[in-house]
C-alpha atoms as a PDB file:
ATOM      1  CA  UNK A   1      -0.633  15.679 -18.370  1.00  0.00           C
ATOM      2  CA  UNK A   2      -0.176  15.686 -14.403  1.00  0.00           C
ATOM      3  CA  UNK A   3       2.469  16.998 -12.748  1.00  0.00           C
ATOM      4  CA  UNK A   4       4.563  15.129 -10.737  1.00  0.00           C
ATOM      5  CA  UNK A   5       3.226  16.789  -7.241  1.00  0.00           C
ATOM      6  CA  UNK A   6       0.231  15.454  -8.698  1.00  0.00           C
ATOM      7  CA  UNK A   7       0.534  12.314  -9.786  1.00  0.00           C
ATOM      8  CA  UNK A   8       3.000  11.442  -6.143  1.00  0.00           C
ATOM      9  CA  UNK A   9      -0.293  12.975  -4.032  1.00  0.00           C
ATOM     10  CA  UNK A  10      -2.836  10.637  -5.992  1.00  0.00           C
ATOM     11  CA  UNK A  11      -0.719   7.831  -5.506  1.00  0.00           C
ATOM     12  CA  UNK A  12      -0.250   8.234  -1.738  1.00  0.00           C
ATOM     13  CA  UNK A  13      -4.025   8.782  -1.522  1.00  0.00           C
ATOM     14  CA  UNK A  14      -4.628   5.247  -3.509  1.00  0.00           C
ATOM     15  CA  UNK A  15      -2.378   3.657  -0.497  1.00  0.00           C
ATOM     16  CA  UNK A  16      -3.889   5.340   2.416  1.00  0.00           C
ATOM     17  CA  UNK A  17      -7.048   4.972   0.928  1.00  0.00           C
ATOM     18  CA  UNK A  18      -7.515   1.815  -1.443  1.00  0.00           C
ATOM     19  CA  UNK A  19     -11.099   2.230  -1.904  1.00  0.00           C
ATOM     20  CA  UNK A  20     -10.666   5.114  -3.497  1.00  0.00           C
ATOM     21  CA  UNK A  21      -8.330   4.244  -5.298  1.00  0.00           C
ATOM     22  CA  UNK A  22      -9.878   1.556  -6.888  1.00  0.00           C
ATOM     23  CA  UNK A  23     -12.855   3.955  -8.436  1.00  0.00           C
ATOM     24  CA  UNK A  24     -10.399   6.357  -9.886  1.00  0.00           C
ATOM     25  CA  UNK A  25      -8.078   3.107 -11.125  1.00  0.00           C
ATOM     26  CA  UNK A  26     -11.616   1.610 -12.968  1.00  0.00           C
ATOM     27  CA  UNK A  27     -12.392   5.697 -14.072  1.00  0.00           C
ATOM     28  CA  UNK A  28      -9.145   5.491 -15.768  1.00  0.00           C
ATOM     29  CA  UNK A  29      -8.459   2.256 -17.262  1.00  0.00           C
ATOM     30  CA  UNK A  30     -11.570   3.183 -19.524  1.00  0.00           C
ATOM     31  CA  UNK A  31     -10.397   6.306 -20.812  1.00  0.00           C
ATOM     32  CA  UNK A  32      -8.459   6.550 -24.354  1.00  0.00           C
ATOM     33  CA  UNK A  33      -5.722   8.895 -22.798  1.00  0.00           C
ATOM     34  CA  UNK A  34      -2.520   6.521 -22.506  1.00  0.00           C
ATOM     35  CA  UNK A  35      -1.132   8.397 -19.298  1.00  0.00           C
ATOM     36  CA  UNK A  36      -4.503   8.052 -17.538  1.00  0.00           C
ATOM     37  CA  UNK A  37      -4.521   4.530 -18.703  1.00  0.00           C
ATOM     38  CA  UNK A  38      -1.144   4.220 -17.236  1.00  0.00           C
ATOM     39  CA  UNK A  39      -1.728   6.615 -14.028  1.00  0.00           C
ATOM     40  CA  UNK A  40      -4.584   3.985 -13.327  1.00  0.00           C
ATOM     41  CA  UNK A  41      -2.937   0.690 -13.719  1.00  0.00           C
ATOM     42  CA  UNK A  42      -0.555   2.150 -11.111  1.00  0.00           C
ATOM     43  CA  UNK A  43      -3.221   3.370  -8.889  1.00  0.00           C
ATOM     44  CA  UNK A  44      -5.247  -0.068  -9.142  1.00  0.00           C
ATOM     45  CA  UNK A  45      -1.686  -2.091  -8.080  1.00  0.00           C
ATOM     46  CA  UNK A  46      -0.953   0.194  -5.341  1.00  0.00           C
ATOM     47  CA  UNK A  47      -4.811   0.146  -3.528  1.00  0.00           C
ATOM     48  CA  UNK A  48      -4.040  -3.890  -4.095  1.00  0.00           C
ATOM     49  CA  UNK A  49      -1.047  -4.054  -2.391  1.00  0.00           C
ATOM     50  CA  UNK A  50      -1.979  -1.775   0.248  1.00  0.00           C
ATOM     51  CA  UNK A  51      -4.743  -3.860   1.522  1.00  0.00           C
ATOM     52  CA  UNK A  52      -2.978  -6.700   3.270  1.00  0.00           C
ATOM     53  CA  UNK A  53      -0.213  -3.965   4.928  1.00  0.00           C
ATOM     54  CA  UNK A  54      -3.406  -2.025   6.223  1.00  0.00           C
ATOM     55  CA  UNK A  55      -4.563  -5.321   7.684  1.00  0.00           C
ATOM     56  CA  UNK A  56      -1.039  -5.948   9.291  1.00  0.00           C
ATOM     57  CA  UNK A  57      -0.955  -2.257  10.802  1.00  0.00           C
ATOM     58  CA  UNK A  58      -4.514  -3.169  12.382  1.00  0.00           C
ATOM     59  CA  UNK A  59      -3.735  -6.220  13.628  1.00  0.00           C
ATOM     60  CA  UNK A  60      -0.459  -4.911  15.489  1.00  0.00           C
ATOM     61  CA  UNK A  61      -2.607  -1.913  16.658  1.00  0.00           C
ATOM     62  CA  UNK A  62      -5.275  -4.294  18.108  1.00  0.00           C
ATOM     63  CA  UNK A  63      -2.440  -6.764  19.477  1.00  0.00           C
ATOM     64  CA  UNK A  64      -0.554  -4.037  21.520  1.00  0.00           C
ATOM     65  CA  UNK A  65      -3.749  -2.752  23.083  1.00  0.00           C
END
């Protein structure tokens, strides 16, 4: 359904920005397409794990200045 240039820019978007990420993950999981099923389960887990490394980033950035 996607290509992989795609799919690869989606997924660095749900990292760099979880929020989104989330919406399109919930979008997805509803649909009856199994990829987009799949493509959202991945997005959800990635804007998940994200979060705390965004935190950890921040807190380095605020520590060193």
């Amino acid at each position: 359904m996607k290509s992989l240039h795609d799919r690869i820019l989606l997924y660095i978007i749900c990292l760099l920005f979880p929020f989104i990420g989330v919406i399109v993950a919930l979008i997805w999981l509803g649909d009856k397409d199994s990829e987009k099923k799949k493509m959202g389960k991945i997005c959800l887990i990635m804007a998940i794990a994200s979060l705390p490394f965004m935190y950890l980033v921040a807190g380095i950035l605020m520590h060193a200045s």
